[in-house]
PDB file of N, CA and C in Angstrom:
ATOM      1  N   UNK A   1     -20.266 -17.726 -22.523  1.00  0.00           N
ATOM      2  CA  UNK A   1     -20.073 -16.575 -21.655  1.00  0.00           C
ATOM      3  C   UNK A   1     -19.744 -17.026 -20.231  1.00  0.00           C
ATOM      4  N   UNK A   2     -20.463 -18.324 -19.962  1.00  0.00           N
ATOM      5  CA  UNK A   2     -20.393 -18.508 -18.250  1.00  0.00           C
ATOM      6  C   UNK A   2     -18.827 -19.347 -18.039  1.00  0.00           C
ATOM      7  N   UNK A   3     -18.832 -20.162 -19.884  1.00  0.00           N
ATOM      8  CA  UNK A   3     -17.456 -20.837 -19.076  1.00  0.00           C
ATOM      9  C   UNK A   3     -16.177 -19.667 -19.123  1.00  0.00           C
ATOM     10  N   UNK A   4     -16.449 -18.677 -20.439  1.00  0.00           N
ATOM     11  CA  UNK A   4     -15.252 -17.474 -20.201  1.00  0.00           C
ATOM     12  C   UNK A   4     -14.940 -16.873 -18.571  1.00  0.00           C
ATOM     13  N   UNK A   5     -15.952 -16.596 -18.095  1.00  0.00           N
ATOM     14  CA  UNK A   5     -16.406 -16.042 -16.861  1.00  0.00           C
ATOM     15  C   UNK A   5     -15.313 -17.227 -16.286  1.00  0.00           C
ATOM     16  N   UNK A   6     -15.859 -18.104 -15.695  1.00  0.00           N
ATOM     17  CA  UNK A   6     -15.135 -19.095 -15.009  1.00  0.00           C
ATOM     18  C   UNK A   6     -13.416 -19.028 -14.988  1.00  0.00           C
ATOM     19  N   UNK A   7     -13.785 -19.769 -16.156  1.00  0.00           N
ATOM     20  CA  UNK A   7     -12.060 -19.036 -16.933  1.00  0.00           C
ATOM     21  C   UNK A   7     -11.194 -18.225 -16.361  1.00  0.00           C
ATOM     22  N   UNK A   8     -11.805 -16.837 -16.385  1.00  0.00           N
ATOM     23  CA  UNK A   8     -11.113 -16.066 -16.069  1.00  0.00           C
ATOM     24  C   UNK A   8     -11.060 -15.756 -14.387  1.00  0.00           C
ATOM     25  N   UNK A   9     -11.920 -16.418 -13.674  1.00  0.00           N
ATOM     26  CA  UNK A   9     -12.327 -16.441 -12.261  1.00  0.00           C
ATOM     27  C   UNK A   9     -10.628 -17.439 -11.807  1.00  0.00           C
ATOM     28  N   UNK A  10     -10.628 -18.999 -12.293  1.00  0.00           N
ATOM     29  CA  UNK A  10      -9.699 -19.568 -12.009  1.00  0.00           C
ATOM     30  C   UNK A  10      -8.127 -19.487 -12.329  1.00  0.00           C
ATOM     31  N   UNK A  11      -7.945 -18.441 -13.534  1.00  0.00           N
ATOM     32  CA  UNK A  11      -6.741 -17.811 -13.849  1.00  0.00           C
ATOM     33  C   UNK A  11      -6.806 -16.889 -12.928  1.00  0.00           C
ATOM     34  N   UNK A  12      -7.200 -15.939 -12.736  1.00  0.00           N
ATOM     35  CA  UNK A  12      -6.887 -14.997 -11.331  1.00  0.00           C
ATOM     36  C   UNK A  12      -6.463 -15.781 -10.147  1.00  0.00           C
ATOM     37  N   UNK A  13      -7.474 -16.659  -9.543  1.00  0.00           N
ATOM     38  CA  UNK A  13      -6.880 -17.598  -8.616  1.00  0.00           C
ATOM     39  C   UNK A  13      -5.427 -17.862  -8.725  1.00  0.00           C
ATOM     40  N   UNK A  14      -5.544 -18.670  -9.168  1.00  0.00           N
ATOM     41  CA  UNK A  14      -4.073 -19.203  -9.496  1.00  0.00           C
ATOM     42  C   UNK A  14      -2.996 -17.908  -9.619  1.00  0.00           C
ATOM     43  N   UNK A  15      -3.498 -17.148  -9.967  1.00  0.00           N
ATOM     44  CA  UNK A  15      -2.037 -15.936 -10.100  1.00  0.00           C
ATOM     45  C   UNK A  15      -2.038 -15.226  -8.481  1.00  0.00           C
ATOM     46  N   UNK A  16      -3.115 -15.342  -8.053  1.00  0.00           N
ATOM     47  CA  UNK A  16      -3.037 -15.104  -6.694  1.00  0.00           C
ATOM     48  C   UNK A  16      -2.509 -15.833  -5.672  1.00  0.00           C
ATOM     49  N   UNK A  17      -2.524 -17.185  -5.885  1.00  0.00           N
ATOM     50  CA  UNK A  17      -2.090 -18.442  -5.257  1.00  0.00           C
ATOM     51  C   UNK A  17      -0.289 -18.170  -5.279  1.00  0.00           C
ATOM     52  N   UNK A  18      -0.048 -18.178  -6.676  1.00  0.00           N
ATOM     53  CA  UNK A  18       1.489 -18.400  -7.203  1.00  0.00           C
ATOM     54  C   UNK A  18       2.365 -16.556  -6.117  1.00  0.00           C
ATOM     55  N   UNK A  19       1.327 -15.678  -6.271  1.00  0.00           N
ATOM     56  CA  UNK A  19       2.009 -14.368  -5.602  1.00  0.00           C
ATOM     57  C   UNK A  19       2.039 -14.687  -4.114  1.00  0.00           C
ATOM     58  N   UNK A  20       1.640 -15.206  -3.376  1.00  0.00           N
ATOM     59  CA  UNK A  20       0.940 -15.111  -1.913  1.00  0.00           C
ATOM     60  C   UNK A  20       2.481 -15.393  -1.332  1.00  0.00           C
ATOM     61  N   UNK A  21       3.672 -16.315  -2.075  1.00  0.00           N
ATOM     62  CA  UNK A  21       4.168 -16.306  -1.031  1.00  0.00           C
ATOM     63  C   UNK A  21       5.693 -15.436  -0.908  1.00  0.00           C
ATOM     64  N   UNK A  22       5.447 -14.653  -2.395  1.00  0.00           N
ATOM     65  CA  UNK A  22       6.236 -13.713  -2.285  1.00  0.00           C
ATOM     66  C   UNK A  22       5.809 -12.119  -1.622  1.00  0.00           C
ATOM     67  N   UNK A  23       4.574 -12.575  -1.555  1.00  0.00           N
ATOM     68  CA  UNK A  23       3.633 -11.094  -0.974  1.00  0.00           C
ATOM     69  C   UNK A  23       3.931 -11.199   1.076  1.00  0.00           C
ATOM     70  N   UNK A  24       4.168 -12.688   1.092  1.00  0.00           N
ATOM     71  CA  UNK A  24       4.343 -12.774   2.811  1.00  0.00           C
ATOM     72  C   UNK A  24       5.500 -11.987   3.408  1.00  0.00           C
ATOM     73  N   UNK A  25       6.897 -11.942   2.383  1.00  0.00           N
ATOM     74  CA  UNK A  25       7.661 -11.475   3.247  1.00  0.00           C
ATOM     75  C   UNK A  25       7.507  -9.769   3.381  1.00  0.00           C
ATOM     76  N   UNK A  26       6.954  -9.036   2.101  1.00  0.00           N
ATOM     77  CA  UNK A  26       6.665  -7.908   1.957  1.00  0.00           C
ATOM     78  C   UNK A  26       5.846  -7.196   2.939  1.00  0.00           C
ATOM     79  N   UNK A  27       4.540  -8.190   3.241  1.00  0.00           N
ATOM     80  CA  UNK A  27       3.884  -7.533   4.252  1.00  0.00           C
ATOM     81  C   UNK A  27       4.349  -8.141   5.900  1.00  0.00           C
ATOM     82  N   UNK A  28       5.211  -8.758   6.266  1.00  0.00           N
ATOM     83  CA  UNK A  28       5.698  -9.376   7.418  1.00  0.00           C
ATOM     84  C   UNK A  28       6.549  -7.836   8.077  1.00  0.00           C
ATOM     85  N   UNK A  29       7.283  -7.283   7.579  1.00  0.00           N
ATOM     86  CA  UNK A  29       7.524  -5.717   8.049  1.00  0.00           C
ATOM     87  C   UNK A  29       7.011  -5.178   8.541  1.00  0.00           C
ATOM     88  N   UNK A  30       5.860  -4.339   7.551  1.00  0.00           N
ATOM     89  CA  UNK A  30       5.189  -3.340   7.769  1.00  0.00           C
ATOM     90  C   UNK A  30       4.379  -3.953   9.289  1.00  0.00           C
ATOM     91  N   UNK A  31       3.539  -5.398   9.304  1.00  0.00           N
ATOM     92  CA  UNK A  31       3.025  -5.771  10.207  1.00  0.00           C
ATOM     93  C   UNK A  31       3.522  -5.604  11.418  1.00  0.00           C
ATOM     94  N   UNK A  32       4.959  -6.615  11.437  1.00  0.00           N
ATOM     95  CA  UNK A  32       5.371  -6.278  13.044  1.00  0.00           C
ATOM     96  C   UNK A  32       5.969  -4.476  13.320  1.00  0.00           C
ATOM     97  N   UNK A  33       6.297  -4.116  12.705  1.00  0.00           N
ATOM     98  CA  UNK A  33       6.559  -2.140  12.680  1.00  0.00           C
ATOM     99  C   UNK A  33       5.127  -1.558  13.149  1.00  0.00           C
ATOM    100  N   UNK A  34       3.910  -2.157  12.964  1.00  0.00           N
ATOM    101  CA  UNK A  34       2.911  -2.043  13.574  1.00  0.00           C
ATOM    102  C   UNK A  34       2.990  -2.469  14.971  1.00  0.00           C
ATOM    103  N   UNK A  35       2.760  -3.473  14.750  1.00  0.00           N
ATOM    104  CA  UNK A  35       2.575  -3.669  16.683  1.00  0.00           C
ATOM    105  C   UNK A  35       3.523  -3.248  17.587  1.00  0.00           C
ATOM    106  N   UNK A  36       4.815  -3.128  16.999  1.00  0.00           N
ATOM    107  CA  UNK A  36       5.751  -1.947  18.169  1.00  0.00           C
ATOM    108  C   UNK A  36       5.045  -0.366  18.068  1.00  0.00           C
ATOM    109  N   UNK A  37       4.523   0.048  17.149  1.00  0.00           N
ATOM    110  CA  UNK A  37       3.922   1.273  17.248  1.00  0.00           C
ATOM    111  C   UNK A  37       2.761   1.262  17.707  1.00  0.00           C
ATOM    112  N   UNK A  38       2.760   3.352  17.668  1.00  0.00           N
ATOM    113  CA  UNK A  38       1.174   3.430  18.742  1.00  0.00           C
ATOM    114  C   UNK A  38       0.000   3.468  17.040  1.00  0.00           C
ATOM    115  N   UNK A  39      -0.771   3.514  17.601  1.00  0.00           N
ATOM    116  CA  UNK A  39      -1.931   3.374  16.750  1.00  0.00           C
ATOM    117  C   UNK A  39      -1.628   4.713  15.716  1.00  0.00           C
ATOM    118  N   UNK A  40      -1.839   5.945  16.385  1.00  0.00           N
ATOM    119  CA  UNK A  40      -1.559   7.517  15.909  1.00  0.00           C
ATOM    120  C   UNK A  40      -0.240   7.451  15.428  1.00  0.00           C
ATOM    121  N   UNK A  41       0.557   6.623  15.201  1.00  0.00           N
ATOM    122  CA  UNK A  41       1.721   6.977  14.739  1.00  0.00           C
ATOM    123  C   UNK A  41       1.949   6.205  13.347  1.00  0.00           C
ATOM    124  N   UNK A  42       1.234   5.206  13.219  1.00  0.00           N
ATOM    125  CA  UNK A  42       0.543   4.571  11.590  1.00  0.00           C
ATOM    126  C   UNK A  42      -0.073   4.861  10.732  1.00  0.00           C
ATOM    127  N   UNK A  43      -1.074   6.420  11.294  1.00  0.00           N
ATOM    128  CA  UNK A  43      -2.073   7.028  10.733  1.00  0.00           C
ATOM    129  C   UNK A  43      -1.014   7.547   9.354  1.00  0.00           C
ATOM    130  N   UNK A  44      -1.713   7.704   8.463  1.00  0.00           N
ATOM    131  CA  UNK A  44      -0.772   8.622   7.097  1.00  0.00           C
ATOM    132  C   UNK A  44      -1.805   9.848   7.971  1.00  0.00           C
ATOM    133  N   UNK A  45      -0.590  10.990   7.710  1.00  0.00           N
ATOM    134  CA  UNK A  45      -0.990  12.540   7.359  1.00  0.00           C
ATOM    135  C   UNK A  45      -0.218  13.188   6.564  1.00  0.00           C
ATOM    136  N   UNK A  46      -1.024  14.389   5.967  1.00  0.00           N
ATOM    137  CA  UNK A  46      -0.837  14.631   5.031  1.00  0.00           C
ATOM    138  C   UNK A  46       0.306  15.378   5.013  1.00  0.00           C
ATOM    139  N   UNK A  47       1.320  15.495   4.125  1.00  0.00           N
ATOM    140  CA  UNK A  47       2.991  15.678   3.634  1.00  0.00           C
ATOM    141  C   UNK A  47       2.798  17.346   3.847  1.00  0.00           C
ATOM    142  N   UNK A  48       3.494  17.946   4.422  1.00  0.00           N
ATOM    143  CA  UNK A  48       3.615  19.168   4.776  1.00  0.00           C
ATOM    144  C   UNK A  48       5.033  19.618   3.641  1.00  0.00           C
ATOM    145  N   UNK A  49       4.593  21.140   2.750  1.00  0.00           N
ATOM    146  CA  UNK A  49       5.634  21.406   2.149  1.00  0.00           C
ATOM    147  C   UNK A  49       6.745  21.288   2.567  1.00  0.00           C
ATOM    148  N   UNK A  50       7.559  21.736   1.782  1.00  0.00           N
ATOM    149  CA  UNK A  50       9.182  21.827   1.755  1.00  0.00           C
ATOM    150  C   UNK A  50       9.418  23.299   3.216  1.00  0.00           C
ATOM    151  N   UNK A  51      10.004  23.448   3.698  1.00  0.00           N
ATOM    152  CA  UNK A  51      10.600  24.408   4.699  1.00  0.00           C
ATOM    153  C   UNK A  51      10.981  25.534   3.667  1.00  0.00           C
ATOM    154  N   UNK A  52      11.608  25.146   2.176  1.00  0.00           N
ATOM    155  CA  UNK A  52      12.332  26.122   2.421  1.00  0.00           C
ATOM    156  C   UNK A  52      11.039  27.313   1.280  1.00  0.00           C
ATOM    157  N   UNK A  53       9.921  26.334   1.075  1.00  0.00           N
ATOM    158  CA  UNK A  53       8.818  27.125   0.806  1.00  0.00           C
ATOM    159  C   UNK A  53       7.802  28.148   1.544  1.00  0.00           C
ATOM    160  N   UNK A  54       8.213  27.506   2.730  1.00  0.00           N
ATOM    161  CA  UNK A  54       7.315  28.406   3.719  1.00  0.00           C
ATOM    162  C   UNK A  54       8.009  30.362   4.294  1.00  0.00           C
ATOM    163  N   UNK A  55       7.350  30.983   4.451  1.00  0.00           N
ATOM    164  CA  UNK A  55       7.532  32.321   4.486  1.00  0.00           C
ATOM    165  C   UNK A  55       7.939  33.077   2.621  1.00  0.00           C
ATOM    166  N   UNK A  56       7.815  32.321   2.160  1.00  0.00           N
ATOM    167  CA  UNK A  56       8.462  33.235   0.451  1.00  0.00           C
ATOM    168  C   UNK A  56       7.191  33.096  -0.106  1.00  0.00           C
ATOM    169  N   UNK A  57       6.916  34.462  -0.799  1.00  0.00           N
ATOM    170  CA  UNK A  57       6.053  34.899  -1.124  1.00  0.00           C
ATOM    171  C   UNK A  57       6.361  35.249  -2.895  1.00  0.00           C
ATOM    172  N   UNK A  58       5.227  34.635  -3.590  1.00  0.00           N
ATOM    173  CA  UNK A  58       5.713  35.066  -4.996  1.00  0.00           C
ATOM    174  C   UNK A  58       5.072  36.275  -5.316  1.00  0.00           C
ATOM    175  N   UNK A  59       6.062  37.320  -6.563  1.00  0.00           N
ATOM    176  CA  UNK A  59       5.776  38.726  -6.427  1.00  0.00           C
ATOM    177  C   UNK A  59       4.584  38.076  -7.341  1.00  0.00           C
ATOM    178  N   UNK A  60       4.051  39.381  -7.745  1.00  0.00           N
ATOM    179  CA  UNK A  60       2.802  39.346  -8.732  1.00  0.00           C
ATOM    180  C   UNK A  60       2.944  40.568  -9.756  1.00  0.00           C
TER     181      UNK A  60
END
């Protein structure tokens, strides 16, 4: 059980190792797009309907 455990501890590693340096250029964007922005402007909020939903009313 402890060496499965292990096992599977050092296969994750390694698949994490082998991703890291295709994961650098992915997050190298988003990062500097951060520091030119303001803090409040990174925040997620929440997706406001469609326009052309607003004022129409469904009959009943």
């Amino acid at each position: 059980m402890i060496q499965q455990r292990l096992a599977q501890r050092r296969s994750f590693r390694e698949e994490q190792e082998e991703a890291r340096p295709q994961l650098r250029p992915l997050l190298r964007k988003p990062y500097e797009r951060g520091t030119a922005s303001a803090w409040s402007d990174l925040l997620h909020r929440p997706r406001r309907r469609n326009s052309i939903w607003r004022g129409t009313r469904l009959s009943s």
